[in-house]
PDB file of N, CA and C in Angstrom:
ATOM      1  N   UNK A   1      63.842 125.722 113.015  1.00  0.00           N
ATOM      2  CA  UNK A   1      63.893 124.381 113.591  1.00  0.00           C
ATOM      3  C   UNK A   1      64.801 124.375 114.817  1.00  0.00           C
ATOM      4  N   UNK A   2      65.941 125.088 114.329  1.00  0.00           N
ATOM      5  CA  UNK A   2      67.046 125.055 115.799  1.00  0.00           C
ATOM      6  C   UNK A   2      66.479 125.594 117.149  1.00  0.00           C
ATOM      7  N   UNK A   3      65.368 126.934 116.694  1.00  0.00           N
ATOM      8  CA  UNK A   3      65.185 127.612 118.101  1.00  0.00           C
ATOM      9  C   UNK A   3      63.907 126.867 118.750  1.00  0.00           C
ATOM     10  N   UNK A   4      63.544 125.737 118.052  1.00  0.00           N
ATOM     11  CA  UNK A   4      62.478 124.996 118.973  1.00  0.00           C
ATOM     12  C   UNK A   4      62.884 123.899 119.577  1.00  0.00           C
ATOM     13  N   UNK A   5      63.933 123.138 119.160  1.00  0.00           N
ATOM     14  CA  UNK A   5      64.825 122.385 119.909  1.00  0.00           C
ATOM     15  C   UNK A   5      65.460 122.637 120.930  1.00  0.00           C
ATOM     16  N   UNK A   6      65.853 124.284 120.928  1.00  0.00           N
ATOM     17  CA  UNK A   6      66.559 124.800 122.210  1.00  0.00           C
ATOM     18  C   UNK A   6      65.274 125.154 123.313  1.00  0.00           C
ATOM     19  N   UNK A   7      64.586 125.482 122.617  1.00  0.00           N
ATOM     20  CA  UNK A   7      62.787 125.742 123.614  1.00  0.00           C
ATOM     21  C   UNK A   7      62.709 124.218 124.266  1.00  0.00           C
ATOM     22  N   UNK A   8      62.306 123.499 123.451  1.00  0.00           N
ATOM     23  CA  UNK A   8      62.522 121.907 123.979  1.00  0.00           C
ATOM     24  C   UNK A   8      63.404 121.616 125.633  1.00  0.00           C
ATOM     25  N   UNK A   9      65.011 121.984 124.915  1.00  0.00           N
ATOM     26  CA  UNK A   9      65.654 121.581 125.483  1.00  0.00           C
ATOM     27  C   UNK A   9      65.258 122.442 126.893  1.00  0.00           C
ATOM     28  N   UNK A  10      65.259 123.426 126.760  1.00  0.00           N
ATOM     29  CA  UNK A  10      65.042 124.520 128.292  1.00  0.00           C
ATOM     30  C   UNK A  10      63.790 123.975 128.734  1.00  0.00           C
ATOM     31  N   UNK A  11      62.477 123.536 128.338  1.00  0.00           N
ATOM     32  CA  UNK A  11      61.897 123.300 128.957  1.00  0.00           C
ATOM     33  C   UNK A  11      61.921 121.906 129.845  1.00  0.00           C
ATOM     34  N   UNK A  12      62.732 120.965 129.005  1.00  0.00           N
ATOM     35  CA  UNK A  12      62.969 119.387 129.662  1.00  0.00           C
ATOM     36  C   UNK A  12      63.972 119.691 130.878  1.00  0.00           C
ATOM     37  N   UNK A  13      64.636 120.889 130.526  1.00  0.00           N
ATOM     38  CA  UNK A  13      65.642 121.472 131.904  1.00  0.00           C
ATOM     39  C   UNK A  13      64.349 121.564 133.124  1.00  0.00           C
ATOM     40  N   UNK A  14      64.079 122.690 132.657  1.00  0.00           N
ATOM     41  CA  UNK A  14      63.511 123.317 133.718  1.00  0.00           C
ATOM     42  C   UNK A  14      61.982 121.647 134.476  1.00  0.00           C
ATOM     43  N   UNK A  15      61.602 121.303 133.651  1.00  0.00           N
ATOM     44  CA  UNK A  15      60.687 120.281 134.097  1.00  0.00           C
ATOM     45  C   UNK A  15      61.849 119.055 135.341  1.00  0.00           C
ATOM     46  N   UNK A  16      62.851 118.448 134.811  1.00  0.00           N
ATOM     47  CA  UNK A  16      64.126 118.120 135.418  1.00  0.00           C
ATOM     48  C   UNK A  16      64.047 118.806 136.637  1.00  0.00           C
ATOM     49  N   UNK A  17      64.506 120.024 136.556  1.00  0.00           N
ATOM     50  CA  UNK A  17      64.682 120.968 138.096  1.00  0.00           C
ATOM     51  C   UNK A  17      63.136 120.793 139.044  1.00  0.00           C
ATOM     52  N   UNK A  18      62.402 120.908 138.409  1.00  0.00           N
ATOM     53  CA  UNK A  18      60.881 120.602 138.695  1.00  0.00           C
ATOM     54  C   UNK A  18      60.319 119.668 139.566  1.00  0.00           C
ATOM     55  N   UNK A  19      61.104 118.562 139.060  1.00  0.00           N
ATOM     56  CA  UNK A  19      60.590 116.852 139.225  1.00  0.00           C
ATOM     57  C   UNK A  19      62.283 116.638 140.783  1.00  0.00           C
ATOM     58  N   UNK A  20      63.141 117.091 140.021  1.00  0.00           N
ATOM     59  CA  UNK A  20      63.962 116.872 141.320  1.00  0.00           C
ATOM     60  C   UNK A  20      63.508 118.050 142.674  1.00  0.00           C
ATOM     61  N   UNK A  21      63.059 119.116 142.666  1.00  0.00           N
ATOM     62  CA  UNK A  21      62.612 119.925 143.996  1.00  0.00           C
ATOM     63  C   UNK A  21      61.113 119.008 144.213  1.00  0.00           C
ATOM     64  N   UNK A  22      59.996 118.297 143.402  1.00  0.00           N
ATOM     65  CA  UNK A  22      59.423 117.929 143.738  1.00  0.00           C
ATOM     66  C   UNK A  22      59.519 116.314 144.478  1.00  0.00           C
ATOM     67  N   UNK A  23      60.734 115.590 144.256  1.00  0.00           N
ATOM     68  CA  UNK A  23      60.808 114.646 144.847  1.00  0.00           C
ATOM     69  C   UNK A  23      61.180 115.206 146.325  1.00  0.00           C
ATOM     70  N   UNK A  24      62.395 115.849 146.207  1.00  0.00           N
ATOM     71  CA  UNK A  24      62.664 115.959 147.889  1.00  0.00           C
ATOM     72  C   UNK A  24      61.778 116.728 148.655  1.00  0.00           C
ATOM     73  N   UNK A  25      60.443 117.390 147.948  1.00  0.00           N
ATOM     74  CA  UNK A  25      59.421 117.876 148.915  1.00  0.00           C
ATOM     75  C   UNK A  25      58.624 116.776 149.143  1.00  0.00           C
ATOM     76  N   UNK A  26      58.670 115.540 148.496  1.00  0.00           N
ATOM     77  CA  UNK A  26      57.984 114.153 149.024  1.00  0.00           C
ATOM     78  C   UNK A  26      58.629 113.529 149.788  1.00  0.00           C
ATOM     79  N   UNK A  27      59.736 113.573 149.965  1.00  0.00           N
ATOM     80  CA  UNK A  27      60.532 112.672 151.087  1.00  0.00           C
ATOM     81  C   UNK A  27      60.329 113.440 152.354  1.00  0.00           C
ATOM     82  N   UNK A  28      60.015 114.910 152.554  1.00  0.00           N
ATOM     83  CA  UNK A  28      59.771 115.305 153.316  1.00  0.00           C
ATOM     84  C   UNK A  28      58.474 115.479 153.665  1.00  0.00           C
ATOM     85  N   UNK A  29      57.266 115.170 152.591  1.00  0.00           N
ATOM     86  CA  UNK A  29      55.660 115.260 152.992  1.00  0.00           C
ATOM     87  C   UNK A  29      55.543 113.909 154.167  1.00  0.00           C
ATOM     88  N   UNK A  30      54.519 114.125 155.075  1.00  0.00           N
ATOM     89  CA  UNK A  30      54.227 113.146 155.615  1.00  0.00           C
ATOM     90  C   UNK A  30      52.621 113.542 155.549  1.00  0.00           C
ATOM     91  N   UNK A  31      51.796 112.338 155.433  1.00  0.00           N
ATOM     92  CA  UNK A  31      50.320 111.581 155.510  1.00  0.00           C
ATOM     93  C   UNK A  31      49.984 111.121 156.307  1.00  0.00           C
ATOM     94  N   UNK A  32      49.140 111.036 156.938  1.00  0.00           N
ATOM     95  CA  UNK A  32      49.028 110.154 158.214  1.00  0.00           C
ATOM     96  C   UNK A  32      47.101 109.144 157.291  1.00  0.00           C
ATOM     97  N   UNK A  33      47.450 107.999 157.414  1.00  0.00           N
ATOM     98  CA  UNK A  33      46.050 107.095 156.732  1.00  0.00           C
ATOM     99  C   UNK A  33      45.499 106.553 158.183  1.00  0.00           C
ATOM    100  N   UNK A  34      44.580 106.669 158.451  1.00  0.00           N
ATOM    101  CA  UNK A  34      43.849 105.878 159.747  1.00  0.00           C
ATOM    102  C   UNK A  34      42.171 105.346 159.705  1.00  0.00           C
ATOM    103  N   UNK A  35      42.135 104.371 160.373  1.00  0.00           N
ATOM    104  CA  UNK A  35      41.190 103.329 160.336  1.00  0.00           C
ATOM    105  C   UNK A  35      40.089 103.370 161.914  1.00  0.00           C
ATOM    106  N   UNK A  36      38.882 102.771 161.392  1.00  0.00           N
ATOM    107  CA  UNK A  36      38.358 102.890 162.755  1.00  0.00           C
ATOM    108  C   UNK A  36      37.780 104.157 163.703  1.00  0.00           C
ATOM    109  N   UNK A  37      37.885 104.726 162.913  1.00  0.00           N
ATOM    110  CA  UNK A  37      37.450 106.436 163.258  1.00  0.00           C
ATOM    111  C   UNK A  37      38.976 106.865 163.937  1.00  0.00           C
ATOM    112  N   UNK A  38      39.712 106.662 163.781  1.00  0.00           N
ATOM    113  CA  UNK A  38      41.209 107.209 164.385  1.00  0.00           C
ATOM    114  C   UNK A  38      42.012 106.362 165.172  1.00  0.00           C
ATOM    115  N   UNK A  39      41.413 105.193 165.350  1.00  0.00           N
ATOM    116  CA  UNK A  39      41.831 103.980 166.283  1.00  0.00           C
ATOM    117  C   UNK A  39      43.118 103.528 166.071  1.00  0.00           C
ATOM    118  N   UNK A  40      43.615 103.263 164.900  1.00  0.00           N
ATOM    119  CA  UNK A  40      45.059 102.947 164.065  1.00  0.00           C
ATOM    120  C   UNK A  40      45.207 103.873 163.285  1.00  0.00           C
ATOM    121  N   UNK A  41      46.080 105.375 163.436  1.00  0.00           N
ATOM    122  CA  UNK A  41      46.806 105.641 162.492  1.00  0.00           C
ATOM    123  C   UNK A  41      48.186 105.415 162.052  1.00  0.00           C
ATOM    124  N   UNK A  42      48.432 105.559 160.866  1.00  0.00           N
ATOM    125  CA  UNK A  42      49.878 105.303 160.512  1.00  0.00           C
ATOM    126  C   UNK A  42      50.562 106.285 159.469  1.00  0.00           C
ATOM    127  N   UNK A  43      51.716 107.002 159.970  1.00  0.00           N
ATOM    128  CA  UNK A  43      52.280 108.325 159.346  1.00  0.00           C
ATOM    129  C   UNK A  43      53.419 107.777 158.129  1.00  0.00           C
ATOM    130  N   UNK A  44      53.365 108.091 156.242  1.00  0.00           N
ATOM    131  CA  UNK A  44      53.822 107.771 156.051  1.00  0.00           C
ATOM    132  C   UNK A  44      54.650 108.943 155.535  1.00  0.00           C
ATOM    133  N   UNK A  45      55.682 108.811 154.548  1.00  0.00           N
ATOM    134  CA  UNK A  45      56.507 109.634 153.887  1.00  0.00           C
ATOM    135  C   UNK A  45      55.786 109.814 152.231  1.00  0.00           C
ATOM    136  N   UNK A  46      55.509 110.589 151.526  1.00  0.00           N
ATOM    137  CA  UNK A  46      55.275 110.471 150.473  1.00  0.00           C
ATOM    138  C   UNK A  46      56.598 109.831 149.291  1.00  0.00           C
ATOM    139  N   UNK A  47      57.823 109.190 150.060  1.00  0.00           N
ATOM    140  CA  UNK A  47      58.142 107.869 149.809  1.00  0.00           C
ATOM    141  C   UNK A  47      58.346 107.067 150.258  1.00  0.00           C
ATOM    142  N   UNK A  48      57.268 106.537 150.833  1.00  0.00           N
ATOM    143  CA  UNK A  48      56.312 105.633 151.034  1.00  0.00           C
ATOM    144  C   UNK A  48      57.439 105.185 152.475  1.00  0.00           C
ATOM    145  N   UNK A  49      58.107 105.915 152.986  1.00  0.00           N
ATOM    146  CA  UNK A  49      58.739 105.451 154.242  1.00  0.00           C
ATOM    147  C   UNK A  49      57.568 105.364 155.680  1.00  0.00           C
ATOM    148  N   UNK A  50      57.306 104.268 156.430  1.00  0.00           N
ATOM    149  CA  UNK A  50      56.991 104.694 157.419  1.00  0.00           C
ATOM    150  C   UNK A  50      57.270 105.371 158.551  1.00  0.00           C
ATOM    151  N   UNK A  51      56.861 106.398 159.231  1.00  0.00           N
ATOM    152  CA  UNK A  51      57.458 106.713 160.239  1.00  0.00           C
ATOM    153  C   UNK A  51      56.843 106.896 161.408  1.00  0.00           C
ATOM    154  N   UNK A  52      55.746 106.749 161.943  1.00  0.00           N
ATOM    155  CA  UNK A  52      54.841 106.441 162.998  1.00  0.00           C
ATOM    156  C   UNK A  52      53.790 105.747 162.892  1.00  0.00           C
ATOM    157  N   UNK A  53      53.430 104.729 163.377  1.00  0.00           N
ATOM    158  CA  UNK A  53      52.318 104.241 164.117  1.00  0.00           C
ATOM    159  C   UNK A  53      51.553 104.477 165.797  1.00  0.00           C
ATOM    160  N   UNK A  54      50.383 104.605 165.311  1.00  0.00           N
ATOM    161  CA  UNK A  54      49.723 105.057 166.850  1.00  0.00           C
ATOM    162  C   UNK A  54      48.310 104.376 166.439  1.00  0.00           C
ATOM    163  N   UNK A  55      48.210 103.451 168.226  1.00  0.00           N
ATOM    164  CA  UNK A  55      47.654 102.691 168.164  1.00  0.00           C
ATOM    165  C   UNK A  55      46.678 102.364 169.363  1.00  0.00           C
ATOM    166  N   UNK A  56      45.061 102.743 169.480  1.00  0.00           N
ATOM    167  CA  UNK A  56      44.361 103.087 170.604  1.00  0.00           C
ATOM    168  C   UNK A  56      44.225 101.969 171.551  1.00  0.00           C
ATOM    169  N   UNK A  57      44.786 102.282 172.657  1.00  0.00           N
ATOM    170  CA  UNK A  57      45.177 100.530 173.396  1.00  0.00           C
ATOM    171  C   UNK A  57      43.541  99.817 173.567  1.00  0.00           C
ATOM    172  N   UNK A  58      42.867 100.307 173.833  1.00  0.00           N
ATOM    173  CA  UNK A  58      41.151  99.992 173.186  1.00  0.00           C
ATOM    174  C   UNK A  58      40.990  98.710 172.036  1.00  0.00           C
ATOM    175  N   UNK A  59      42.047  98.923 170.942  1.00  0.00           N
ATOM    176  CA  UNK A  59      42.296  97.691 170.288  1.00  0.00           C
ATOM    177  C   UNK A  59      43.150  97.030 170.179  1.00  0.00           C
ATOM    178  N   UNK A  60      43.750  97.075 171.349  1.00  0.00           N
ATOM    179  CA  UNK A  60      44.362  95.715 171.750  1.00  0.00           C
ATOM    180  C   UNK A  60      44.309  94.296 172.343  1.00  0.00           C
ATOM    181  N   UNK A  61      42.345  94.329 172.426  1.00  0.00           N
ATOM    182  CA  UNK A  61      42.396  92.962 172.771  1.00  0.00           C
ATOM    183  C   UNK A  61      41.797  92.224 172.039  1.00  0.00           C
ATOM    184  N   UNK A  62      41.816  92.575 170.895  1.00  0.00           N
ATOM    185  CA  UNK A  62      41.279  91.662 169.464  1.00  0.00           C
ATOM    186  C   UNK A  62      42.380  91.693 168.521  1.00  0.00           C
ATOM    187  N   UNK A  63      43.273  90.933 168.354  1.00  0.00           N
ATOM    188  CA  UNK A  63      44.338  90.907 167.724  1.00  0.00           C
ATOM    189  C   UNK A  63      43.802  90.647 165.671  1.00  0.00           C
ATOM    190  N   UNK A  64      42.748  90.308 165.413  1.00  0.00           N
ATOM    191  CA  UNK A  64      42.311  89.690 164.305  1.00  0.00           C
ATOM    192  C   UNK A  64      41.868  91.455 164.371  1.00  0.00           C
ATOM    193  N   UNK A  65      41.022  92.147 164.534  1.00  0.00           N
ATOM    194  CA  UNK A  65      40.199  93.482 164.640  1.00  0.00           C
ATOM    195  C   UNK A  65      41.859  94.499 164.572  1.00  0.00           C
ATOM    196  N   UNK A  66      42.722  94.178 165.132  1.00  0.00           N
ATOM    197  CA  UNK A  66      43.627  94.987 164.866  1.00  0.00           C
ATOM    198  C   UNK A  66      44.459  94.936 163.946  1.00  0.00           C
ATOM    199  N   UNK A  67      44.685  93.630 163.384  1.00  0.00           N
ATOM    200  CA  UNK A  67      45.709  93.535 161.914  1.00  0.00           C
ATOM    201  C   UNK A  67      45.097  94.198 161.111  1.00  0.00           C
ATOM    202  N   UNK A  68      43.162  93.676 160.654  1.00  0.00           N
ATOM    203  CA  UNK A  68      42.385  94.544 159.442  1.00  0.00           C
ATOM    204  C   UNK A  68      43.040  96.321 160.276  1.00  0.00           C
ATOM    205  N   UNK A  69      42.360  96.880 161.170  1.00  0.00           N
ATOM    206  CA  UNK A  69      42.457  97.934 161.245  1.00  0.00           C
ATOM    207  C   UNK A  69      44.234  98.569 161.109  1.00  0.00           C
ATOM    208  N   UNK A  70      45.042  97.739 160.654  1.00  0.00           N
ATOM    209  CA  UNK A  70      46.762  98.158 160.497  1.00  0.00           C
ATOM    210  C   UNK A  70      46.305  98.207 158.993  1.00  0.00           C
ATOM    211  N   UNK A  71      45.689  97.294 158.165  1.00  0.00           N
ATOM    212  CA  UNK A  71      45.381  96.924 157.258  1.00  0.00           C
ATOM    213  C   UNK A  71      45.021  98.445 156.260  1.00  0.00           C
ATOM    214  N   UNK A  72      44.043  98.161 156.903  1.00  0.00           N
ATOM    215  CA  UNK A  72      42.976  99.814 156.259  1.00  0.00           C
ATOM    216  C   UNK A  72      43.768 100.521 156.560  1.00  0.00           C
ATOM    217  N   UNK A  73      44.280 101.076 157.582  1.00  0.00           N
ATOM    218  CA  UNK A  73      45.055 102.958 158.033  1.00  0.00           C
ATOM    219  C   UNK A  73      46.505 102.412 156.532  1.00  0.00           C
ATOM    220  N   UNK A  74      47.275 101.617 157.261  1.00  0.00           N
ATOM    221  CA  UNK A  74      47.979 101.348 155.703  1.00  0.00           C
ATOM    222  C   UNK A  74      47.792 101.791 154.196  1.00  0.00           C
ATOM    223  N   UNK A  75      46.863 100.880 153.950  1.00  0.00           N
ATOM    224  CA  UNK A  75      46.404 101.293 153.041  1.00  0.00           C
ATOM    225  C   UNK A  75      45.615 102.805 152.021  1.00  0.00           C
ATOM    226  N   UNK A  76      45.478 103.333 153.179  1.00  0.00           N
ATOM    227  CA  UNK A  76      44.438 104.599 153.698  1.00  0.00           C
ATOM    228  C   UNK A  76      45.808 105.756 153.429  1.00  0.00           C
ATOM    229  N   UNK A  77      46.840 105.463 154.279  1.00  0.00           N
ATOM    230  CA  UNK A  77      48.383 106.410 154.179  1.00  0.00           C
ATOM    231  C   UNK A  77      48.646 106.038 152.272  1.00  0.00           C
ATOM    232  N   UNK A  78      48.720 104.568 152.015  1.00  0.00           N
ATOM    233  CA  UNK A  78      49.223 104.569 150.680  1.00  0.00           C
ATOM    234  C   UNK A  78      49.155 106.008 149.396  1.00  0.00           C
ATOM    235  N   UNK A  79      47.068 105.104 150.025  1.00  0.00           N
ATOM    236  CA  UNK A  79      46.718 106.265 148.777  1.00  0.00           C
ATOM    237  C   UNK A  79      47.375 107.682 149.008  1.00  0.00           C
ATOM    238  N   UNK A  80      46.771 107.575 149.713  1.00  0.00           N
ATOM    239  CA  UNK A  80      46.775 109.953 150.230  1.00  0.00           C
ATOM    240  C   UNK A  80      48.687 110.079 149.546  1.00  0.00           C
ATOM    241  N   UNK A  81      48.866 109.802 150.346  1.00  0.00           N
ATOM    242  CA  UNK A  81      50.642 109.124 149.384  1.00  0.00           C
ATOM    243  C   UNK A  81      50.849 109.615 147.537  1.00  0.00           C
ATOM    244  N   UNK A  82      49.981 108.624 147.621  1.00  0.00           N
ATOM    245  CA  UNK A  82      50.183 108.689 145.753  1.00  0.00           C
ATOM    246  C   UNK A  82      49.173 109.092 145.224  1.00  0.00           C
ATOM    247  N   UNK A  83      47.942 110.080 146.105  1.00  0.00           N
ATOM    248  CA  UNK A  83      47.596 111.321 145.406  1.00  0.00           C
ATOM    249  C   UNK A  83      48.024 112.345 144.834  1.00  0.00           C
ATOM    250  N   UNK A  84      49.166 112.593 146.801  1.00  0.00           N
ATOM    251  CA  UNK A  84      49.571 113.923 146.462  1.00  0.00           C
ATOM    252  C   UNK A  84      50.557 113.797 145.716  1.00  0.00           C
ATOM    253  N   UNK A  85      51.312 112.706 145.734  1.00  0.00           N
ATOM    254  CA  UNK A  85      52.514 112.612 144.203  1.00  0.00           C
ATOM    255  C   UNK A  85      52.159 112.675 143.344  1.00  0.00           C
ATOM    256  N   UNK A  86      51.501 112.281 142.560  1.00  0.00           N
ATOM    257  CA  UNK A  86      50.785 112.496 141.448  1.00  0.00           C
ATOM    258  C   UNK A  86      49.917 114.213 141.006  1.00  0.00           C
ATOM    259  N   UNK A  87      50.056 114.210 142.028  1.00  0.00           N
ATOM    260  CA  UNK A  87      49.127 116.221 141.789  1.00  0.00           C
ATOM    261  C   UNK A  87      50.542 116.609 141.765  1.00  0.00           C
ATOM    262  N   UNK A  88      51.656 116.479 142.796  1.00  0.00           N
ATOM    263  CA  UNK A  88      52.647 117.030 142.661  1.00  0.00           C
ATOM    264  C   UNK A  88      53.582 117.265 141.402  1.00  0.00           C
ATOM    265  N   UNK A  89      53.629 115.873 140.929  1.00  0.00           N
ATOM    266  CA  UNK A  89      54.411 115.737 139.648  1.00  0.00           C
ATOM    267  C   UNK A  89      54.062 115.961 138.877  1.00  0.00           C
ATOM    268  N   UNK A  90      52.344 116.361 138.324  1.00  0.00           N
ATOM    269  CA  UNK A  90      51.544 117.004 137.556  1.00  0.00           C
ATOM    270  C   UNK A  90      51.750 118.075 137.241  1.00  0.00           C
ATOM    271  N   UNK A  91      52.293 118.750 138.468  1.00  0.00           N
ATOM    272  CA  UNK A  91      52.056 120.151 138.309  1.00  0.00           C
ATOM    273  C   UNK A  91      53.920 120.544 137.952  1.00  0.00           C
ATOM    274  N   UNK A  92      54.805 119.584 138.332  1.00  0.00           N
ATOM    275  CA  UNK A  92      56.182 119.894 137.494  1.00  0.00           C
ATOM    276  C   UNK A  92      56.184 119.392 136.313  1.00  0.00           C
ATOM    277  N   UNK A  93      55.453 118.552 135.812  1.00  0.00           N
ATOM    278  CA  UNK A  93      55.875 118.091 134.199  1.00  0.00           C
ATOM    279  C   UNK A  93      54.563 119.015 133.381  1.00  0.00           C
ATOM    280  N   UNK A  94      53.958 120.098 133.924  1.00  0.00           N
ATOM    281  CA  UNK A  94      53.310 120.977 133.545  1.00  0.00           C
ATOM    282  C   UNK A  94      53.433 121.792 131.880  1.00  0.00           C
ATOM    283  N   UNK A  95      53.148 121.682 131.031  1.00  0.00           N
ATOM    284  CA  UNK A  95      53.698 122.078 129.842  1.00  0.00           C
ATOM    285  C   UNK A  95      54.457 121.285 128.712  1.00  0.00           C
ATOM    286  N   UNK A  96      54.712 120.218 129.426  1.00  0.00           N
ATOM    287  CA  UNK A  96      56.110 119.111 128.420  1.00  0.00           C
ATOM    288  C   UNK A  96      54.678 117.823 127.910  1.00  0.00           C
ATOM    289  N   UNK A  97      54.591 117.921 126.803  1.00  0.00           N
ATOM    290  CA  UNK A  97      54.042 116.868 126.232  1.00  0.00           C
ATOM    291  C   UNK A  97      54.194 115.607 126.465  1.00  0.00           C
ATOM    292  N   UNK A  98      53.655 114.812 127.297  1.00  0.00           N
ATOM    293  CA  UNK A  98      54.236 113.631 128.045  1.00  0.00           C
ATOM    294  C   UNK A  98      53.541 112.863 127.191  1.00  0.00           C
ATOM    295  N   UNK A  99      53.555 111.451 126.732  1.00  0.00           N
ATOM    296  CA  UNK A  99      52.408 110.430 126.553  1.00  0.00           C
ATOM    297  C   UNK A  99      51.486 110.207 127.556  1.00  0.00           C
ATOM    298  N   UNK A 100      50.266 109.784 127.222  1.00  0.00           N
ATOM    299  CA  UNK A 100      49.200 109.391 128.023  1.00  0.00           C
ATOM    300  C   UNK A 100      49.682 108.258 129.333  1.00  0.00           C
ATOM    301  N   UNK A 101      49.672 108.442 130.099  1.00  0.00           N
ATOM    302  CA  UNK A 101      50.147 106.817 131.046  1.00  0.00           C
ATOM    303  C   UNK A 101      51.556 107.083 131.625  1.00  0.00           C
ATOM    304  N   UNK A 102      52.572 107.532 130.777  1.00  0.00           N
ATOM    305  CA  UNK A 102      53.711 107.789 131.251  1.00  0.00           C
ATOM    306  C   UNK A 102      54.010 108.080 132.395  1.00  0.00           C
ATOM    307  N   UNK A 103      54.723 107.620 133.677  1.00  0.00           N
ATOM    308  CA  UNK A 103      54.666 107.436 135.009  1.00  0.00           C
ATOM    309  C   UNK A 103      56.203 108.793 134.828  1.00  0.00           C
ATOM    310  N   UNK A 104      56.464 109.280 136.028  1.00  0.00           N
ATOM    311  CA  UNK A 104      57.483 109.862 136.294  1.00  0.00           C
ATOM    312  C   UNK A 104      57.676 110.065 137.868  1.00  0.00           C
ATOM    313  N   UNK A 105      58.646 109.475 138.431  1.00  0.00           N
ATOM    314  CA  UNK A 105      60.218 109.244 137.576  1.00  0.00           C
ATOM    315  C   UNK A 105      59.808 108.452 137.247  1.00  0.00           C
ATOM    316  N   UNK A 106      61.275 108.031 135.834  1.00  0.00           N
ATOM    317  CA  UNK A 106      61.552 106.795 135.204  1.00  0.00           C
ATOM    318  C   UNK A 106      61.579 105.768 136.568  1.00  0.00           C
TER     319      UNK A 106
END
């Protein structure tokens, strides 16, 4: 019983070490989501920081045509975002019996 608790314990270590090198390789991933065939893109952080917008002066004279198209590329960065987090953190909590649904991090 003791030496599967210590198995336990090394593996919740090592998943820990896992999940922390995999966060700070998300603060450093960037996504870029874009709309319009490339017209509005927008570069995010895979936490969820923005850090560029680029914007084809072409749509700048429809101000209603350009919020949707901020809209979509937004949205467009989200996902790709919390794909690759999710494949990422998949692949560190790899082996540890998680519940079904269980989000990580806490």
């Amino acid at each position: 019983m003791r030496g599967n608790i210590a198995q336990m314990m090394q593996k919740a270590q090592r998943m820990q070490e896992n999940m922390q090198k995999v966060q700070d390789d998300l603060a450093q991933l960037e996504v870029v989501g874009q709309s319009g065939g490339g017209v509005v893109k927008v570069t995010l952080t895979g936490k969820m920081d923005a850090r560029k917008v680029q914007i084809d002066p072409s749509a700048l004279a429809d101000a209603e045509m350009l919020e949707d198209l901020m809209v979509a590329a937004i949205n467009d960065a989200v996902s790709k975002a919390n794909e690759e987090s999710a494949k990422r953190m998949s692949a560190a909590t790899a082996g540890m019996p998680l519940p079904p649904g269980m989000k990580l991090p806490f």
